[in-house]
Protein backbone atom coordinates (compact mmCIF):
# COMPACT_ATOMS: atom_id res chain seq x y z
CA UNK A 1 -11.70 -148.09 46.21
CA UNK A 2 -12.78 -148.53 49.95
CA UNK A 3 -15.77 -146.78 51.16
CA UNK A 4 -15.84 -144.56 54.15
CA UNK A 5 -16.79 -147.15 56.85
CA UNK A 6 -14.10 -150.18 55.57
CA UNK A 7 -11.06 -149.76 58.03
CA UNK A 8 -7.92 -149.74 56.75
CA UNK A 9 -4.50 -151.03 57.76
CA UNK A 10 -3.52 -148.17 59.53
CA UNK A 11 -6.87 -147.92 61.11
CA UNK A 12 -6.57 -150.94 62.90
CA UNK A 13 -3.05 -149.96 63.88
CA UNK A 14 -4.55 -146.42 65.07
CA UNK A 15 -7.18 -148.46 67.17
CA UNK A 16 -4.53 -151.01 68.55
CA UNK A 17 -2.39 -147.74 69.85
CA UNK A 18 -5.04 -146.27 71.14
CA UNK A 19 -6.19 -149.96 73.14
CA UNK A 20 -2.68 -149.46 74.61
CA UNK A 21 -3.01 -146.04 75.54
CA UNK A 22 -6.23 -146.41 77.39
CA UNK A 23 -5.12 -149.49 79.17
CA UNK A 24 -1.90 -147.65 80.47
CA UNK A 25 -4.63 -144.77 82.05
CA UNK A 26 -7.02 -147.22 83.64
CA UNK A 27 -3.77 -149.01 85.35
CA UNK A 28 -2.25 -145.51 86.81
CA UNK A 29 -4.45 -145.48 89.72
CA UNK A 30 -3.93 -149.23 90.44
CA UNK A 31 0.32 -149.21 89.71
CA UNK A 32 0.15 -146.07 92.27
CA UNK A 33 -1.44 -147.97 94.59
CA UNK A 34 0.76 -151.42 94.64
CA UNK A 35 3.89 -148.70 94.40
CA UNK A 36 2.84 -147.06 97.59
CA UNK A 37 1.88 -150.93 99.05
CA UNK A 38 6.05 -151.91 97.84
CA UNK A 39 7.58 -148.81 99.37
CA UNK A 40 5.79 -149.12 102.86
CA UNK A 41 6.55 -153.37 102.82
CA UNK A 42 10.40 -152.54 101.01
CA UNK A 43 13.04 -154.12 103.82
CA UNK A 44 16.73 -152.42 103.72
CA UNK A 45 19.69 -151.60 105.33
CA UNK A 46 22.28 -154.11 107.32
CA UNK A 47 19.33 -156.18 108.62
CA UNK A 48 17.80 -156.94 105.53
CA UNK A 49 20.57 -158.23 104.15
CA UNK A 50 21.88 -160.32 107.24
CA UNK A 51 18.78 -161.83 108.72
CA UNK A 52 17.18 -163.43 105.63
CA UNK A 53 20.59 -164.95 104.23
CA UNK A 54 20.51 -166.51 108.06
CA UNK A 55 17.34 -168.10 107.52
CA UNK A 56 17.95 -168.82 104.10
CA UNK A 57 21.31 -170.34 104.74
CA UNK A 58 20.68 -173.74 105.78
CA UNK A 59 17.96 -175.44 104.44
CA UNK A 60 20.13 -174.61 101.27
CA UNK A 61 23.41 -175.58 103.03
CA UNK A 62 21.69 -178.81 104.04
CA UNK A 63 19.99 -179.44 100.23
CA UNK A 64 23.49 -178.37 98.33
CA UNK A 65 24.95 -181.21 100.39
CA UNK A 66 22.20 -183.85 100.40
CA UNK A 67 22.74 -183.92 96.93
CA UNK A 68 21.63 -183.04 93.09
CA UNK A 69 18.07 -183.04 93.31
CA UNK A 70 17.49 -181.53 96.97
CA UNK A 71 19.49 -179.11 95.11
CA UNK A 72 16.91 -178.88 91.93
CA UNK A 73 14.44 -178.37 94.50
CA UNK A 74 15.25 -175.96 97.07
CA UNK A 75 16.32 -173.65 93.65
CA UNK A 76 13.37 -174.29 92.26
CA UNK A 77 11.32 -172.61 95.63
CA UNK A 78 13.81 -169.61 96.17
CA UNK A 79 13.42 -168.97 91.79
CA UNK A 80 9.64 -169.11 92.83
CA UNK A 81 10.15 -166.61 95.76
CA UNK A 82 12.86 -164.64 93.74
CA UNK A 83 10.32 -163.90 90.88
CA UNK A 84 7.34 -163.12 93.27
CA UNK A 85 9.58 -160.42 94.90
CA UNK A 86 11.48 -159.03 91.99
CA UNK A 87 7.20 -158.80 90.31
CA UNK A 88 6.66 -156.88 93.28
CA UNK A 89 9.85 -154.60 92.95
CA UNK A 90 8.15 -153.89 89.34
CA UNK A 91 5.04 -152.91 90.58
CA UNK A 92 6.68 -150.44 92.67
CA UNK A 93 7.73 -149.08 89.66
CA UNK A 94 4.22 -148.48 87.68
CA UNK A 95 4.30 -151.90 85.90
CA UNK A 96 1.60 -154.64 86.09
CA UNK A 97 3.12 -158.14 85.35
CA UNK A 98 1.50 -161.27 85.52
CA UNK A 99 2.88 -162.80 88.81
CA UNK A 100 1.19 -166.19 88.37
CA UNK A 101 2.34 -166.95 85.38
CA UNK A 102 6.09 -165.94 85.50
CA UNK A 103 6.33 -167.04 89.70
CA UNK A 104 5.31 -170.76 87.93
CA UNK A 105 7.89 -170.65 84.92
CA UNK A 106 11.09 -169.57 87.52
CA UNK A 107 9.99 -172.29 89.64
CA UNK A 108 10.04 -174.60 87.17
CA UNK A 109 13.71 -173.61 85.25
CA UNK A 110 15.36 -175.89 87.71
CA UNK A 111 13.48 -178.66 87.32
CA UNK A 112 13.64 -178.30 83.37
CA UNK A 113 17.06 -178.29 83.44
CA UNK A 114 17.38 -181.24 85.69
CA UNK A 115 15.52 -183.24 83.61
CA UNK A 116 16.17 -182.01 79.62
CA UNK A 117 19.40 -180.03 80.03
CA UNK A 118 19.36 -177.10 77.42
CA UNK A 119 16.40 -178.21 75.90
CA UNK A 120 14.41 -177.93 78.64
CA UNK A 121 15.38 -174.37 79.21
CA UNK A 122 14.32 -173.62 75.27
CA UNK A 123 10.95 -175.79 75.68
CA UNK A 124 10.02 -174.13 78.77
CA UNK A 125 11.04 -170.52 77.36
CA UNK A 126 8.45 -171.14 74.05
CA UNK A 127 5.51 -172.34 76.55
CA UNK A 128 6.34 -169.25 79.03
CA UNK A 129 6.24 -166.79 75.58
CA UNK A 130 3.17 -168.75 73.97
CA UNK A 131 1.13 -168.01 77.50
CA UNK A 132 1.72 -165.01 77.55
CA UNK A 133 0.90 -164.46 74.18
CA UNK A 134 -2.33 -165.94 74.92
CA UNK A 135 -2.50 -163.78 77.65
CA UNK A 136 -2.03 -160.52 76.02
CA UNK A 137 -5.02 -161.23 73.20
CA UNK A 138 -7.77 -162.34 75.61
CA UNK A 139 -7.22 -160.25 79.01
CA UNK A 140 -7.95 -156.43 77.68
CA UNK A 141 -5.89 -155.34 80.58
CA UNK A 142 -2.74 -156.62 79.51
CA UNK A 143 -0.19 -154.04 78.01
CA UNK A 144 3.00 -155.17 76.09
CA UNK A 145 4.67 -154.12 78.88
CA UNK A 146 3.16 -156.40 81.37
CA UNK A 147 4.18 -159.05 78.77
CA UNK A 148 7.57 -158.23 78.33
CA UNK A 149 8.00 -157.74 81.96
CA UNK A 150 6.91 -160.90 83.16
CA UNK A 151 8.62 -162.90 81.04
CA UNK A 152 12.12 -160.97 81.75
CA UNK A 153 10.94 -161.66 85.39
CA UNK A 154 10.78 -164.90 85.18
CA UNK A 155 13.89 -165.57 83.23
CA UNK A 156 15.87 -162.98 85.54
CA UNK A 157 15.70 -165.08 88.60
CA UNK A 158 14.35 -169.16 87.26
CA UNK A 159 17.38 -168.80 84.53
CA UNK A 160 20.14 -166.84 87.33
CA UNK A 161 19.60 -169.91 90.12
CA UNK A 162 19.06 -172.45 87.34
CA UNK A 163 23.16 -171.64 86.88
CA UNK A 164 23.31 -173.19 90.36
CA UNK A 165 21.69 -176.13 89.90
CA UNK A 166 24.60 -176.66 86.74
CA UNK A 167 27.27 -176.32 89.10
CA UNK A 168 26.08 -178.81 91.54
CA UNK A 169 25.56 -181.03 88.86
CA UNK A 170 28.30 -180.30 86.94
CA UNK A 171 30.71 -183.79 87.00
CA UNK A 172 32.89 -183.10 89.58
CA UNK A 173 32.85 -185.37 92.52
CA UNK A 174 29.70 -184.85 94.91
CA UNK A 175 31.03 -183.11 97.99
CA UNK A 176 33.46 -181.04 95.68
CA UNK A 177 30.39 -179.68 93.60
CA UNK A 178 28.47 -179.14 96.51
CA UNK A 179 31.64 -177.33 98.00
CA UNK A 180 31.59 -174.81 94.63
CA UNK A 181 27.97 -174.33 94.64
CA UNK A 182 28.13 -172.90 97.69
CA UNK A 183 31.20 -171.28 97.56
CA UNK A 184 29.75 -169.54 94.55
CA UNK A 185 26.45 -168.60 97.07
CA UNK A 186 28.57 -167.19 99.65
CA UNK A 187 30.72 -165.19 97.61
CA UNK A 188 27.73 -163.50 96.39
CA UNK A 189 26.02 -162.78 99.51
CA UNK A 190 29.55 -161.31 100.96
CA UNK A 191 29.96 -159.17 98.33
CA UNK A 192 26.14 -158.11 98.51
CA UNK A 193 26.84 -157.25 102.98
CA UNK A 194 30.07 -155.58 102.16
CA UNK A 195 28.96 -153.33 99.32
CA UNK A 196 26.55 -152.17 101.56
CA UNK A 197 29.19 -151.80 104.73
CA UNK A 198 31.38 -149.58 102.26
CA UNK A 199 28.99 -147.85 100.79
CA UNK A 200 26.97 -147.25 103.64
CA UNK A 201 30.32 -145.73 105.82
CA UNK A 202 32.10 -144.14 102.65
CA UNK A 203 29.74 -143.80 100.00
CA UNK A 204 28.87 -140.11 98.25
CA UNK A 205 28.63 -140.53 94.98
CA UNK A 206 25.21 -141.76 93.83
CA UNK A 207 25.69 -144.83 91.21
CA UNK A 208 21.78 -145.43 90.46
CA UNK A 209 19.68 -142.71 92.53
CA UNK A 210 16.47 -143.86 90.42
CA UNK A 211 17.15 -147.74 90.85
CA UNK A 212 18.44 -147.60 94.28
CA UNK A 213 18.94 -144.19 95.97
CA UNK A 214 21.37 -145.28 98.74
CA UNK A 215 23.70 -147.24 96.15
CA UNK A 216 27.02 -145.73 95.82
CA UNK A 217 30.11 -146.20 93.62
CA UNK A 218 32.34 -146.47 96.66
CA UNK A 219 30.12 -149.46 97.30
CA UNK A 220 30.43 -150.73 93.71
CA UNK A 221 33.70 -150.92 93.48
């Protein structure tokens, strides 16, 4: 039999929960903090919408139509920039992800795509996983949470724009991809301004008050 001070199986599982627990109280303080930092530096309405698709719009314009790899890159920064912003959107919302980490991996889903195809999607999935992994045993901090977050993060936007990059790339002549890339960009952003028009001018009922208070299905739809 096991004396008194062996641990058992579901000791260690006990102690493991209750790593998890204490880790979630010594972040409250900190999440409330970046949340209150996110809501003061949050942009919205008509303006936050318009102006950065405006600056946005043509270095992308010019890289979609300078050809396949101006393409891989200029994806490859906004993924990096996408992930940042979407890790800060999280933090808004009480959760701690690993920025570093998952801002590298978007910016890189482009680029393994452009040079492995499918494979380099997988590849650079496992590494991403593996990292964090790593990161989760040795930094105390770390919650399963945090992991799971950043690695959604990171897949969310590097994966999403990485479609772009197959579009441009996709066998069709070069200004004719370049033409459906960006059709497929502008489409996306109009829809984005005029959800907001009709929601904002005849929107009432709520369609996510705790993701996005002012969304509306008027604007949905």
């Amino acid at each position: 039999g096991l004396s008194a001070s062996e641990p058992t199986v579901w000791q260690g599982v006990n102690v493991r929960g209750a790593d998890e627990k204490s880790k979630t109280l010594s972040h409250a303080s900190e999440a409330e903090d970046a949340a209150d930092a996110g809501a003061k530096k949050k942009p919205g309405g008509f303006n936050g919408r318009v102006i950065p698709a405006i600056y946005f719009s043509v270095p992308i314009i010019v890289c979609i139509y300078a050809g396949y790899w101006p393409t891989v890159v200029v994806f490859s920064i906004i993924s990096a920039i996408c992930a940042w912003e979407f890790y800060a959107l999280l933090r808004s919302d009480a959760k701690l992800p690993n920025e570093l980490i998952g801002t590298i991996a978007a910016g890189l889903y482009p680029f393994s795509y452009a040079f492995l195809g499918i494979k380099g999607i997988v590849l650079l999935t496992l590494v991403l996983v593996m990292v964090l992994m790593v990161w989760y045993v040795f930094y105390m901090r770390a919650r399963i949470i945090d992991v799971a977050v950043t690695c959604f993060g990171a897949c969310y936007t590097g994966l999403m724009l990485t479609a772009l990059v197959f579009i441009r790339g996709c066998g069709l002549p070069d200004f004719s991809a370049a033409c459906l890339t960006f059709g497929v960009i502008f489409s996306v952003w109009f829809n984005d301004v005029m959800a907001f028009v009709v929601g904002k001018t005849f929107g009432v009922h709520k369609f996510a008050p705790r993701i996005s208070p002012k969304k509306s299905y008027e604007g949905f739809w």
